[in-house]
Protein backbone atom coordinates (compact mmCIF):
# COMPACT_ATOMS: atom_id res chain seq x y z
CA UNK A 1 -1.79 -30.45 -14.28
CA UNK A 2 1.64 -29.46 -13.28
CA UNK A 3 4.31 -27.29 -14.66
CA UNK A 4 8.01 -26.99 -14.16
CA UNK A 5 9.92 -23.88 -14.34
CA UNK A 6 13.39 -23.15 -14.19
CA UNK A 7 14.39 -19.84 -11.80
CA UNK A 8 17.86 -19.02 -11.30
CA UNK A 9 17.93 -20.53 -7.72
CA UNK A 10 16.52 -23.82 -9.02
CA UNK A 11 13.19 -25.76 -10.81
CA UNK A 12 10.16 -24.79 -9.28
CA UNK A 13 6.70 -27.19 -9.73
CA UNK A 14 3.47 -24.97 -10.37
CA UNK A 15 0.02 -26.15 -10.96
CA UNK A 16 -2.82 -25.11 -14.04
CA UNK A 17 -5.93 -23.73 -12.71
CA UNK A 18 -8.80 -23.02 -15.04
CA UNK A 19 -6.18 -22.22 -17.62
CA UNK A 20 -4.01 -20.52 -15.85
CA UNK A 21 -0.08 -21.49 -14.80
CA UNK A 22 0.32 -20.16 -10.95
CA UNK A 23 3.03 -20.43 -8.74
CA UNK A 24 2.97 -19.81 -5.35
CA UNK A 25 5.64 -19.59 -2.36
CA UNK A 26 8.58 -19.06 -4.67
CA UNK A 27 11.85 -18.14 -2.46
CA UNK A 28 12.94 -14.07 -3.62
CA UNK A 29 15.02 -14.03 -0.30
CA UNK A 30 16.46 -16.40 2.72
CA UNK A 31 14.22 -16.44 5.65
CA UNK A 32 14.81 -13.75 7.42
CA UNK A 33 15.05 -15.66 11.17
CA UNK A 34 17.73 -16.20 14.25
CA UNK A 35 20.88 -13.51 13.66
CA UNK A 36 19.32 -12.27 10.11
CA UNK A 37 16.22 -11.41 11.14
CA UNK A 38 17.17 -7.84 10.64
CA UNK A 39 19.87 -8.26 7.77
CA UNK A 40 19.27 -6.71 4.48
CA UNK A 41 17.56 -9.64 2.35
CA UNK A 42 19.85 -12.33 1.03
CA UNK A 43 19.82 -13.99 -2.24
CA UNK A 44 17.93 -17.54 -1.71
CA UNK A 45 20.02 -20.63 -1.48
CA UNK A 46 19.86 -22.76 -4.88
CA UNK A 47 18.15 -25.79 -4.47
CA UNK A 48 18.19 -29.55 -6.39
CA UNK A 49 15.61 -30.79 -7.71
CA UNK A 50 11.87 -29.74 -8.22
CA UNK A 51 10.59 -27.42 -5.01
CA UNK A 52 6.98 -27.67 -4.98
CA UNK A 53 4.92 -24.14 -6.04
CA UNK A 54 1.67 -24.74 -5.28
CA UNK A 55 0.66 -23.78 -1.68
CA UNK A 56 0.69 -20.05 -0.42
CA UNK A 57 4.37 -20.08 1.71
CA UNK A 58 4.05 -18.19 5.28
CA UNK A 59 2.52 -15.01 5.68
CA UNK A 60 5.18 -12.35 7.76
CA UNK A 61 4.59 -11.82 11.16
CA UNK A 62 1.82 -9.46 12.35
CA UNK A 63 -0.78 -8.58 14.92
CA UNK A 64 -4.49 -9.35 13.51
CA UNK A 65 -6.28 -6.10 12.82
CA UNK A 66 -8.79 -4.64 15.64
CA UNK A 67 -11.68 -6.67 15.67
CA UNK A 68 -14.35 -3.58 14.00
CA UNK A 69 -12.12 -3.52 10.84
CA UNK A 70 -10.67 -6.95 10.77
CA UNK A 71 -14.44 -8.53 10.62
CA UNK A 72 -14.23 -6.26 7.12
CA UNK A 73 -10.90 -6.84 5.65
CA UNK A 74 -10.18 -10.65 6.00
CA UNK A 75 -6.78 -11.31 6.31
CA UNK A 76 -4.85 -14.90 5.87
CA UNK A 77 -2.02 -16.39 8.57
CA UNK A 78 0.10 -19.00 7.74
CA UNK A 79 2.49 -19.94 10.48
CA UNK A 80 6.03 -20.42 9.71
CA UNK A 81 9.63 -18.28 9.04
CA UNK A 82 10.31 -18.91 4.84
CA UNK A 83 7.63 -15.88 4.09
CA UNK A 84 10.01 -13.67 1.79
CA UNK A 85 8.71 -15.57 -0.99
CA UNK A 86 6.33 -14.26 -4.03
CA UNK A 87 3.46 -16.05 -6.37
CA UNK A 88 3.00 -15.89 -10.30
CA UNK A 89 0.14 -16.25 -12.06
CA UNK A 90 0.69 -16.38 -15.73
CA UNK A 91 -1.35 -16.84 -18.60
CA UNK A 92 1.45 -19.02 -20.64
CA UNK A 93 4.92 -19.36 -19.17
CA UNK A 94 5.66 -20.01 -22.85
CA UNK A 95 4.55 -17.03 -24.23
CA UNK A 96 7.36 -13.80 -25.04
CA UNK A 97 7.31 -10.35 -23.90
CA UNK A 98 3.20 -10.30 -22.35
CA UNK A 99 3.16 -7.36 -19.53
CA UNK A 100 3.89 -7.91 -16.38
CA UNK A 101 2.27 -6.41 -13.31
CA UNK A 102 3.71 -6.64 -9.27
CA UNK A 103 1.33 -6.21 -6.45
CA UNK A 104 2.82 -4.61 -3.22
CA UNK A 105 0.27 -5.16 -0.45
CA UNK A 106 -0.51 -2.93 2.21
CA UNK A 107 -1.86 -2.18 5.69
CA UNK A 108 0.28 0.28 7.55
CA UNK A 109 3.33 -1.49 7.34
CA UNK A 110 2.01 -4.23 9.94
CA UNK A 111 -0.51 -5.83 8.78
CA UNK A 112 -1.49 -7.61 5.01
CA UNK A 113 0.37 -10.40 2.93
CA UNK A 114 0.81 -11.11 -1.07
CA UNK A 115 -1.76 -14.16 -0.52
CA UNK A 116 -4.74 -12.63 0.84
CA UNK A 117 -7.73 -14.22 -1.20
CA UNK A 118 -8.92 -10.52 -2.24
CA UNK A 119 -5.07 -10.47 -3.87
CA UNK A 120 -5.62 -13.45 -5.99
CA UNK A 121 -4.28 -12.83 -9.81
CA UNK A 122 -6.53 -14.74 -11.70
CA UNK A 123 -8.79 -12.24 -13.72
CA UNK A 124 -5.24 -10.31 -14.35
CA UNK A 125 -3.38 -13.27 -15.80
CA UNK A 126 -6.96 -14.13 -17.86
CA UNK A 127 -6.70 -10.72 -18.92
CA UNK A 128 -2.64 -11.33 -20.86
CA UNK A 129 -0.83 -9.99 -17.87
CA UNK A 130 2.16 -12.19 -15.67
CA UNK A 131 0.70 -10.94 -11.97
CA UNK A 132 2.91 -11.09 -9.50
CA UNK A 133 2.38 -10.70 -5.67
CA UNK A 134 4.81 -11.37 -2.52
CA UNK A 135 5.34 -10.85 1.22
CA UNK A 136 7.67 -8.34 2.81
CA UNK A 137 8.70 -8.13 6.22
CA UNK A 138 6.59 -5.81 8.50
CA UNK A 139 6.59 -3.32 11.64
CA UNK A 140 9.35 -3.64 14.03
CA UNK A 141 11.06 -6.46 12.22
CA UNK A 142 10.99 -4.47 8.86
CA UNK A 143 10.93 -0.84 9.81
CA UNK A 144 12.07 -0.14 13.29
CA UNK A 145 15.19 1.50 12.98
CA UNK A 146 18.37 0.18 14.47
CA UNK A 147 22.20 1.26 14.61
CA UNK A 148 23.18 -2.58 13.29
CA UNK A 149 21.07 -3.05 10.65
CA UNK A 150 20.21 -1.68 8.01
CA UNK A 151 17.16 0.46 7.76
CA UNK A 152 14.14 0.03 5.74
CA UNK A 153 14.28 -3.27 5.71
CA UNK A 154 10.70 -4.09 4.28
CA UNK A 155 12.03 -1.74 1.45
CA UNK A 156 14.99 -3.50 0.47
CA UNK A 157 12.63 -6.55 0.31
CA UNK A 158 10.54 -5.00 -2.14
CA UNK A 159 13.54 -4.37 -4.37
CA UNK A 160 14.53 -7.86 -3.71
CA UNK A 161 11.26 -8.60 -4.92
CA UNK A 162 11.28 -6.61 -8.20
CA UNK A 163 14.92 -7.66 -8.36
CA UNK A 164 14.06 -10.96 -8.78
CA UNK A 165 11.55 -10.54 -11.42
CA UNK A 166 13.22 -8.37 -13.50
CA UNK A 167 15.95 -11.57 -13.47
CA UNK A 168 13.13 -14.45 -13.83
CA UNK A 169 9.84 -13.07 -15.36
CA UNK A 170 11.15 -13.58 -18.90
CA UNK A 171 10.80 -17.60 -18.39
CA UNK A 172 6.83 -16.96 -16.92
CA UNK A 173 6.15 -15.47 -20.00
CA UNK A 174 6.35 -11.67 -19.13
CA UNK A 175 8.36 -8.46 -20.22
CA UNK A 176 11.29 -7.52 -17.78
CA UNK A 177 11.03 -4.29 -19.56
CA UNK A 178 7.19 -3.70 -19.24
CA UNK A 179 6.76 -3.71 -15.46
CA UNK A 180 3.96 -1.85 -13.42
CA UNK A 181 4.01 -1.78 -9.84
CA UNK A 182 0.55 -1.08 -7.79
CA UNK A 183 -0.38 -1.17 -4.24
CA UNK A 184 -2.90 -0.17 -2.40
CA UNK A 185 -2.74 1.93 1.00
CA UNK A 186 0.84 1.18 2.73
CA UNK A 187 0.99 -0.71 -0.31
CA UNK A 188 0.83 2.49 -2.67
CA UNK A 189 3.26 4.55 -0.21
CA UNK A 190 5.46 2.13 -0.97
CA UNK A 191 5.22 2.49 -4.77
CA UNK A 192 6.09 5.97 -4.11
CA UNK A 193 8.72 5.53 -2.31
CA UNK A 194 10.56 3.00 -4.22
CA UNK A 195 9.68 5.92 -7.08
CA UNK A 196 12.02 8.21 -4.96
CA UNK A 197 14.45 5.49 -4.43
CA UNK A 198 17.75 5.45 -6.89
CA UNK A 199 18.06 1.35 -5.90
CA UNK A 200 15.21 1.17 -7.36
CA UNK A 201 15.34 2.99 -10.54
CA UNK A 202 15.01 1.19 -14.24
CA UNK A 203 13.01 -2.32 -12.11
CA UNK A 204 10.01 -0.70 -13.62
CA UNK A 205 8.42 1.48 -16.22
CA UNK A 206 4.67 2.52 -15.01
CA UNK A 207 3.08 2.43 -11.30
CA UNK A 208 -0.28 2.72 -9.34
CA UNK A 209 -1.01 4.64 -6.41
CA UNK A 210 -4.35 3.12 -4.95
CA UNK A 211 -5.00 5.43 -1.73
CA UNK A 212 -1.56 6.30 -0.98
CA UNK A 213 1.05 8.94 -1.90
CA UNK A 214 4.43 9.87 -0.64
CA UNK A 215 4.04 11.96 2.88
CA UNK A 216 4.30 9.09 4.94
CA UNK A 217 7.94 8.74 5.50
CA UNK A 218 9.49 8.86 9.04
CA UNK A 219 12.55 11.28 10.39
CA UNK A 220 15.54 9.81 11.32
CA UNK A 221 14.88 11.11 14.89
CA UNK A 222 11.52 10.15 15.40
CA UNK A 223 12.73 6.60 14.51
CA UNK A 224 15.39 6.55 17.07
CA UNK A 225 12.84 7.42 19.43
CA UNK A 226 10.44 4.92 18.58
CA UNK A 227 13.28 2.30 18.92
CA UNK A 228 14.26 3.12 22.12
CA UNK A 229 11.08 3.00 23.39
CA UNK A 230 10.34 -0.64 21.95
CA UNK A 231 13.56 -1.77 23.44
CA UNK A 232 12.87 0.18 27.06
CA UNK A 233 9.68 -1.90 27.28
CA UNK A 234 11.22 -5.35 26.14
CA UNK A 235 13.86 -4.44 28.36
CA UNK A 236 16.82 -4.67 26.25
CA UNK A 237 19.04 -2.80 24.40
CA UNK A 238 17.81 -0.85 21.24
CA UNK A 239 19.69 -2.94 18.86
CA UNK A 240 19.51 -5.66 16.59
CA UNK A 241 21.66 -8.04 18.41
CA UNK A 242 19.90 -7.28 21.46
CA UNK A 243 15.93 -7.91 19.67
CA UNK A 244 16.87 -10.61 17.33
CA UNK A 245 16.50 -12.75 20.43
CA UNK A 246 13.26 -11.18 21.51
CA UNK A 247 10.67 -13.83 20.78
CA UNK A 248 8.42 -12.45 17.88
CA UNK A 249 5.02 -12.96 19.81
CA UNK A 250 6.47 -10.14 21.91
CA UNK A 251 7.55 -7.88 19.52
CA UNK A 252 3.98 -7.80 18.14
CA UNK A 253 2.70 -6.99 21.54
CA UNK A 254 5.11 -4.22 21.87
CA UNK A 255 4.60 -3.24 18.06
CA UNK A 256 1.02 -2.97 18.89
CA UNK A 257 1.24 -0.72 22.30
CA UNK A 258 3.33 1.74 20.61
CA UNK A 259 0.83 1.97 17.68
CA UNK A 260 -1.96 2.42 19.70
CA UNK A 261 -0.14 5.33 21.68
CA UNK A 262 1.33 7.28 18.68
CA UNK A 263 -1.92 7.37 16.92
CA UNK A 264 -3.75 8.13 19.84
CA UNK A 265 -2.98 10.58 22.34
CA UNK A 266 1.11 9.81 23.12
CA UNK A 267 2.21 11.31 26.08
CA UNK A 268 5.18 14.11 25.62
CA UNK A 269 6.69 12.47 28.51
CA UNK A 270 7.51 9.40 26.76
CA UNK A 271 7.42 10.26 23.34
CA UNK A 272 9.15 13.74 23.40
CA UNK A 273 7.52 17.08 21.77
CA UNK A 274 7.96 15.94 18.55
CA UNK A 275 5.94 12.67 18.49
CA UNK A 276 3.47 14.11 20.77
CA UNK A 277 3.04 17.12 18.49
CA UNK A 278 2.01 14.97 15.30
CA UNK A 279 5.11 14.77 13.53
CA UNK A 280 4.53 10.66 13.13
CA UNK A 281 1.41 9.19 11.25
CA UNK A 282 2.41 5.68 11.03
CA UNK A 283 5.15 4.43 13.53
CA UNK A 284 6.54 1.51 11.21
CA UNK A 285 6.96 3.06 7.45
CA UNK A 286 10.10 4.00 5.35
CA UNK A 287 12.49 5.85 7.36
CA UNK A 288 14.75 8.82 5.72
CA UNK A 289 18.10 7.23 6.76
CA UNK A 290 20.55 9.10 4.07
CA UNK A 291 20.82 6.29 2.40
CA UNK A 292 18.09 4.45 0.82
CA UNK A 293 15.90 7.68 1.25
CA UNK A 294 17.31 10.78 1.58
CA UNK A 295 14.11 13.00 1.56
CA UNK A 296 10.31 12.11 1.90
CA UNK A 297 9.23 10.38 -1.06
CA UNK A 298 7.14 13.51 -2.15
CA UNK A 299 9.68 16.14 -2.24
CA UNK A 300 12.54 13.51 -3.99
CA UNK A 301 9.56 13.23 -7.17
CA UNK A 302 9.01 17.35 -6.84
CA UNK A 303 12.48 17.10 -7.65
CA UNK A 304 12.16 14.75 -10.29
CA UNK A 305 12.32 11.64 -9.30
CA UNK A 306 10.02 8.91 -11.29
CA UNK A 307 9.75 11.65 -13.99
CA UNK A 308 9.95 8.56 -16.60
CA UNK A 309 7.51 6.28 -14.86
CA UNK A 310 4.06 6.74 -16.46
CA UNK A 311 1.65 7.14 -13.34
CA UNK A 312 -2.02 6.27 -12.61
CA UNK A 313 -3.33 7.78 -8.92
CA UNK A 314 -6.57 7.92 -7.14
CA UNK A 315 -8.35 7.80 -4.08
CA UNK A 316 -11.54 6.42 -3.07
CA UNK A 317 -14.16 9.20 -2.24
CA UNK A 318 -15.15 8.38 1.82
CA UNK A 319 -11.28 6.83 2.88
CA UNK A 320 -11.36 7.73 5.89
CA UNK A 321 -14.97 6.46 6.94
CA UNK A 322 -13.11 2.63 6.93
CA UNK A 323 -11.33 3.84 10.65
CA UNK A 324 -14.71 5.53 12.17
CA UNK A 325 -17.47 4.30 10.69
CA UNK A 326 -17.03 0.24 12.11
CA UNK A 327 -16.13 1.56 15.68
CA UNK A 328 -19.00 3.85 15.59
CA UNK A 329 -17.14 6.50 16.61
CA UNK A 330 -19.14 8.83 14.18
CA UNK A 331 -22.28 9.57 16.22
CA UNK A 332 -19.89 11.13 19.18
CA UNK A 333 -17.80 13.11 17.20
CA UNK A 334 -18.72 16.65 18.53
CA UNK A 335 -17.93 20.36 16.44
CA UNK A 336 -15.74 21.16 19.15
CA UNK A 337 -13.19 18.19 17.99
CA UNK A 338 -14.01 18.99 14.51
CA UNK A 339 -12.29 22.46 15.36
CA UNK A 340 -9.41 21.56 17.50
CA UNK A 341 -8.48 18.68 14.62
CA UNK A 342 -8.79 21.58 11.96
CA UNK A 343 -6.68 24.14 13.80
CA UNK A 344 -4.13 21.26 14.72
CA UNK A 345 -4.12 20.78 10.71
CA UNK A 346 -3.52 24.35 9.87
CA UNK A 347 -7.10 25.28 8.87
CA UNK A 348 -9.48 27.65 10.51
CA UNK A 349 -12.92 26.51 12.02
CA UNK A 350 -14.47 27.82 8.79
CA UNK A 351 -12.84 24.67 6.94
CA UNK A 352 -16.02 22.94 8.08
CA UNK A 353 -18.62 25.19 6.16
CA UNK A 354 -17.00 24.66 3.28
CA UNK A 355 -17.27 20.81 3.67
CA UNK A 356 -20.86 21.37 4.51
CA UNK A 357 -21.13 23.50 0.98
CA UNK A 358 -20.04 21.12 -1.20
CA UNK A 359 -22.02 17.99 -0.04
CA UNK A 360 -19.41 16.25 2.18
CA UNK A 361 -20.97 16.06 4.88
CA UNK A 362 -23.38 17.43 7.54
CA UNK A 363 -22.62 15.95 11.13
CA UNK A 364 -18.97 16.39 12.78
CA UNK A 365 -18.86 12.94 12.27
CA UNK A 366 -19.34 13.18 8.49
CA UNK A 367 -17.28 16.26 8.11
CA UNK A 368 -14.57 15.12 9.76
CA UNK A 369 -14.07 12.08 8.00
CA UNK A 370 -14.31 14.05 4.85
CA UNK A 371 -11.59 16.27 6.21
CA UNK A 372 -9.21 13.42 7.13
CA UNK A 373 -9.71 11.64 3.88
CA UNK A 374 -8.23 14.46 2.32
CA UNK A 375 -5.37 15.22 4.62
CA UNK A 376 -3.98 11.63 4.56
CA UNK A 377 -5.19 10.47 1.21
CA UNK A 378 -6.32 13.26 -1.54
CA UNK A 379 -4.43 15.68 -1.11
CA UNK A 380 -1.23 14.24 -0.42
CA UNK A 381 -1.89 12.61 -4.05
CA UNK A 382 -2.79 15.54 -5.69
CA UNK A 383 0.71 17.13 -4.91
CA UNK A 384 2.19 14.42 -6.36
CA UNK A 385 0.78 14.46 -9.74
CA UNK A 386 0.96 18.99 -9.17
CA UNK A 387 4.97 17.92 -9.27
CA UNK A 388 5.19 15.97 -12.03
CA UNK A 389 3.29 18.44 -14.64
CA UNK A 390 6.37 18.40 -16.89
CA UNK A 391 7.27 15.14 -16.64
CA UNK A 392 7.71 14.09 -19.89
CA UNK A 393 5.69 10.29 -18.45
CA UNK A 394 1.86 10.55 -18.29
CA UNK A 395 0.27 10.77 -14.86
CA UNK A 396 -3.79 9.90 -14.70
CA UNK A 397 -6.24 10.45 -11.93
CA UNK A 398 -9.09 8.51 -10.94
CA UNK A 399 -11.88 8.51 -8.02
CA UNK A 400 -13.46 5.78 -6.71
CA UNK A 401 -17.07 6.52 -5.61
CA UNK A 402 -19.24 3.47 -5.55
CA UNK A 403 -20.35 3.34 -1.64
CA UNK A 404 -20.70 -0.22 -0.17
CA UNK A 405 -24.15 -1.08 0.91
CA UNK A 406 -22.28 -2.85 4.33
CA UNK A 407 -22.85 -1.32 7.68
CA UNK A 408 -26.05 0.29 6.68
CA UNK A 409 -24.17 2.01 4.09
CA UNK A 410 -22.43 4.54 6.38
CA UNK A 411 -18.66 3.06 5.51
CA UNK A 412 -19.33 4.86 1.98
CA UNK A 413 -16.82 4.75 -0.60
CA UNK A 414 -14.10 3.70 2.09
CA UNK A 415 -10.73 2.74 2.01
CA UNK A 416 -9.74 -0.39 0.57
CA UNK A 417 -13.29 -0.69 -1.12
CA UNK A 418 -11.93 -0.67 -4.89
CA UNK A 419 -10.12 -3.71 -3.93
CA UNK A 420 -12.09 -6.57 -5.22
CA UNK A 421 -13.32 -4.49 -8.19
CA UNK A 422 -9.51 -4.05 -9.18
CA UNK A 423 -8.68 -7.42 -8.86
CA UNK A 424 -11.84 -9.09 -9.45
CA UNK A 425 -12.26 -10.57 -6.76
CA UNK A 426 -16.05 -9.41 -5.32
CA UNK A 427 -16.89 -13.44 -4.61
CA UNK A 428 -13.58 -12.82 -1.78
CA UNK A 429 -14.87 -9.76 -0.22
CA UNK A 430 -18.52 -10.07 1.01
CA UNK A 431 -17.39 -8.48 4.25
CA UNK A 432 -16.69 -5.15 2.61
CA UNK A 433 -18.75 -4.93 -0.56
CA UNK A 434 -21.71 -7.16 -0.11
CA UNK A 435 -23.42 -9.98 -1.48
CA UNK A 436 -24.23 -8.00 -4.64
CA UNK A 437 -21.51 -5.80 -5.89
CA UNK A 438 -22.17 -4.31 -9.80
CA UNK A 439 -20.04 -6.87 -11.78
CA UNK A 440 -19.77 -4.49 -14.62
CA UNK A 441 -17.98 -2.10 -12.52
CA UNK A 442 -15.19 -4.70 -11.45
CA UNK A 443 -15.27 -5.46 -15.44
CA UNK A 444 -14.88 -1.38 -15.98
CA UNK A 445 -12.02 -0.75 -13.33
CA UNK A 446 -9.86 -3.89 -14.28
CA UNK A 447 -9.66 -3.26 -17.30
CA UNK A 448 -8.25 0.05 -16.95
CA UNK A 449 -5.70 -1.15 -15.04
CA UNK A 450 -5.03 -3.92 -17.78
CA UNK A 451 -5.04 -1.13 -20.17
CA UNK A 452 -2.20 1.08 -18.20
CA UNK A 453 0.37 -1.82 -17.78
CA UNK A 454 -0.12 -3.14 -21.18
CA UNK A 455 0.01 0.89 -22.77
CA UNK A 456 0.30 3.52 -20.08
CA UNK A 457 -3.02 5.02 -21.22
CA UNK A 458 -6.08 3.77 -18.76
CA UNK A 459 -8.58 4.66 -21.64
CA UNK A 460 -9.22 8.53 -20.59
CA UNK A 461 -7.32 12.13 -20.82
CA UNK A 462 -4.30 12.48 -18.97
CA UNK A 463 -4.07 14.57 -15.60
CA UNK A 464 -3.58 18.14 -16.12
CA UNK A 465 -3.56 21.21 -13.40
CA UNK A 466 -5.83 22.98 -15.59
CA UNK A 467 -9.02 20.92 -15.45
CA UNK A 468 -7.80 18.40 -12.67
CA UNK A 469 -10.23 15.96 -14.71
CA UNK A 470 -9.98 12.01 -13.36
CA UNK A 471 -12.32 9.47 -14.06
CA UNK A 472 -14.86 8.32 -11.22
CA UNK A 473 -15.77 5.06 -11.11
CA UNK A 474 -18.93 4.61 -9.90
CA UNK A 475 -22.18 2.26 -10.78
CA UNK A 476 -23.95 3.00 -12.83
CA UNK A 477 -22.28 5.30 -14.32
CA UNK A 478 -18.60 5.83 -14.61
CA UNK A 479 -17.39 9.71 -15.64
CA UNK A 480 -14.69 12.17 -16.80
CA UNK A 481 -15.27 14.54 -13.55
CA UNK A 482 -13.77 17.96 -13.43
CA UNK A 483 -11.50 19.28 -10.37
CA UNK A 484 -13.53 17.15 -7.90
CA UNK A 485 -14.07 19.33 -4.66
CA UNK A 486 -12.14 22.32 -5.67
CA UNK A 487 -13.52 24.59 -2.76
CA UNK A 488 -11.94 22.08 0.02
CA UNK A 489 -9.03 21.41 -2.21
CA UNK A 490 -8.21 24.96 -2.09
CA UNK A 491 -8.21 24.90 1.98
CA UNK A 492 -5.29 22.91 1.62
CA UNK A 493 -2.88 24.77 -0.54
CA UNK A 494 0.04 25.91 1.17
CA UNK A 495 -0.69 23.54 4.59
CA UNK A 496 1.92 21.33 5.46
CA UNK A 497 1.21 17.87 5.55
C-alpha cells in the first residue's frame, strides 16, 4: 500500500509495512558532490510531482571496517552521491502530537549509515513513536578541517537533519516539540556535542548517550595538522578547492592511513609532539573551531549547556573488549604494557590491583580492556551527568551487562552489543549477539527508551552523586545497582581525559 506525504520541498510516496507508514531516502540536504562537497549543507531543491520513498537512498562514503570487527558489525553500501537524505517510520502519519525520536548513527566518524538493518525503526514506530534515522557526511569529507569551508561539516548536517524535522515531523504524525535524539558510539558524541552547540539549541527536548560522552572533540591545531598531512600525501594543497577534485576512492585510502597511524604509534616526525603525545583519539570528530564549538562538548555542559534537556546515559560493561577481543590481541597483552598504558593515562601501576579487586579482570589482557573501557567510555560519561547535578532536567544512568555468547564469549558485554536489544532488532545481528539472544531483555531495554522520549522518566530513580544508582540490564535479571565499580572509579578522579 502506498502513501503520499507532503514535505516542504515536495510530495514524497512511502509504502505500509506490517502496519507501519515508512519512508525512506527523503532529501534533508543537496548532494553534497563536485564544488560543494565541502559546503555547509544546502536546503534540497523542491521537486514536482511524487518522488518515490521507498528504497534506502546512498549510504556516505566510507572505508569498510577491518575485517575482525566488520565480520561482527554488518554494515550496508549503497553506491551513489544523493546520501544526505533521512527515513521515517511512523505509526500513523495522521495521527497529532505522538513522540518523536532521531537516531544519529555512529562509528568513529567514518564508518556507519541511518539504514543499517540493525537501525531499522520498526518495533519503535509499533511502540507510538515517529523514528527517524539519516546519513551524515563522514571523515575527511565531513570533518577534516579546511581554511575554505566550513568546519564540522558532518555537524551542520545533523542540524540540517533535526532542522528538517522540527519543520516536517508534524505531517508524519509526530511532536516537533517532543524530540529525543540518541546515538550510539560516534553516534552519542555527537548527541553531546550538538548538546553544547547554541545552533542547535530548542531542535530537541531529551537525548541518549549510548557509549559515548563529550571528550572526543579535536583542537583547532591538531586539525590543521591532520589536514596538511592528508593533502601532503594526495599531493595537493590543504584546501577545499584543491580536494574537492581528489577522487573520493582516494580520500578513503588516505582517510584510512592516517587513522591507522594516529591510533597506533604516529611518528613525532610527522605528526608533531602533540599528536604523537596522545592529544588525538579519533582523527575525524567535531573540531573546536570558535564557531560552531567553542570548547569540548564536556566542559560547554559543566558550564551549563543542555541543562534543560532531560538525559538518559550508559555504557555497556566490557566496551572496550569489541577492539581486542576479535583481533586476539588479548592473549599477548603483557603487565609491562598494562603499566606503560596506565602511567601514559595518569595512573600508577597499582591501578591494576584494584581492577583485579573488584572482579574486572585477571590477565593484562582482561585488565586492560577494563581500564580502557573506562577511560574512553565510563568515565568520560560519568563527568557528564557529575556536571549536570543541578540541572533543573533529569539525567538517568544505565549499564548494559548481558555478555554475548559470540567468540567463545570473550567479547563480553562489548561495545555496540545493546544495539539490537534497543532497537529490536536481534533477528539483524546474529554476528554480534547470537542465534539466541533473551527476547525479554530487548522487550525490557526498548521500552525504557520508549518510556524516556514519550515522558523523560525510563521507569527507575534518577541519577544522583550520592548513590550513583543506574539500572543494569542484564538477563535474567535486570537491577537498580549502586555506584558500580567505585574503587576504579575513584582512580580516575582528577585525571585528565
Amino acid at each position: 500500500m502506498e502513501i503520499v506525504i507532503r514535505t516542504g520541498s515536495g510530495d514524497v510516496r512511502g509504502s505500509k509495512e506490517n502496519g507501519i507508514a515508512v519512508f525512506r531516502g527523503i532529501p534533508y540536504a543537496e548532494p553534497p558532490v563536485g564544488a560543494h562537497r565541502f559546503t555547509a549543507p544546502r536546503p534540497p531543491r523542491p521537486w514536482d510531482g511524487v518522488r518515490d520513498a521507498t528504497e534506502f537512498s546512498a549510504t556516505a562514503p566510507r572505508p569498510p571496517y577491518p575485517e575482525a570487527i566488520g565480520a561482527l558489525l554488518i554494515e550496508r553500501f549503497i553506491p551513489g552521491d544523493d546520501y544526505l537524505t533521512l527515513n521515517v517510520w511512523t505509526p500513523d502519519p495522521n495521527a497529532v502530537g505522538l513522540p518523536v525520536m532521531v537516531w544519529i548513527h555512529g562509528g568513529a566518524f567514518t564508518n556507519g549509515s541511518g539504514s543499517e538493518p540493525v537501525y531499522d525503526g520498526a518495533a519503535f514506530a509499533r511502540d507510538g513513536v515517529v523514528f527517524v534515522s539519516f546519513n551524515y557526511r563522514l571523515g575527511i569529507i565531513g570533518f577534516a578541517d579546511l581554511p575554505d569551508a566550513p568546519s564540522n561539516r558532518g555537524l551542520l548536517d545533523q542540524i540540517a537533519a533535526l532542522e528538517w524535522v522540527r519543520d516536517n515531523i508534524a505531517r508524519f504524525g509526530g511532536d516537533p516539540g517532543n524530540v529525543t535524539v540518541f546515538g550510539e558510539s560516534a553516534g552519542a558524541m555527537s548527541v553531546c556535542t550538538l548538546m553544547a552547540t547554541p545552533r542547535a539549541r530548542g531542535l530537541f527536548r531529551r537525548a541518549i548517550l549510548q557509549s559515548g560522552a563529550g571528550n572526543m572533540a579535536v583542537a583547532a591545531e591538531d586539525a590543521t595538522t591532520i589536514a596538511a598531512v592528508i593533502a601532503h600525501r594526495l599531493g595537493v594543497e590543504p584546501t577545499a578547492a584543491a580536494l574537492a577534485h581528489v577522487p573520493v576512492a582516494q580520500l578513503l585510502d588516505v582517510q584510512q592511513q592516517v587513522a591507522q597511524e594516529i591510533q597506533g604509534a604516529p611518528a613525532p616526525a610527522v605528526w608533531g609532539e602533540r599528536i604523537a603525545g596522545g592529544s588525538v583519539l579519533l582523527p575525524f570528530a567535531p573540531v573546536i573551531d570558535g564557531e560552531l564549538l567553542s570548547q569540548r562538548p564536556a566542559e560547554a555542559i559543566a558550564g551549563g549547556a543542555g541543562h534543560d534537556v532531560d538525559l538518559l546515559f550508559g555504557t555497556t560493561t566490557d566496551e572496550y573488549r569489541l577492539f581486542l577481543a576479535p583481533t586476539g590481541l588479548l592473549p599477548f597483552i603483557t603487565g609491562d604494557y598494562v603499566t606503560t598504558h596506565l602511567a601514559k593515562s595518569g595512573l600508577d601501576a597499582d591501578a591494576a590491583k584494584a581492577y583485579t579487586a573488584e572482579g574486572r579482570g585477571e590477565e593484562p589482557g582482561d585488565i586492560l580492556a577494563s581500564i580502557i573501557t573506562d577511560q574512553v567510555f565510563r568515565i568520560p560519561a560519568l563527568r557528564i551527568a557529575e556536571s549536570r547535578v543541578d540541572a533543573p532536567a533529569r539525567t538517568f544512568g544505565y549499564e548494559f551487562a548481558w555478555r554475548t555468547p559470540q567468540l567463545d564469549g570473550i567479547l563480553g558485554a562489548c561495545h555496540a552489543v545493546e544495539l539490537p536489544f534497543v532497537f529490536r532488532t536481534l533477528d539483524r545481528a546474529a554476528s554480534l549477539v547470537g542465534t539466541n539472544p533473551p527476547e525479554e531483555l530487548a522487550e525490557t531495554v526498548h521500552n525504557a527508551w520508549v518510556r524516556f522520549a514519550t515522558s523523560g522518566d525510563p521507569g527507575w530513580p534518577a541519577w544522583n552523586p550520592e548513590t550513583r544508582s543506574v539500572m543494569r540490564f542484564d538477563h535474567p535479571v535486570s537491577e537498580m545497582v549502586t555506584d558500580p565499580y567505585p574503587a576504579t572509579r575513584a582512580l580516575w578522579d582528577g585525571v585528565p581525559l
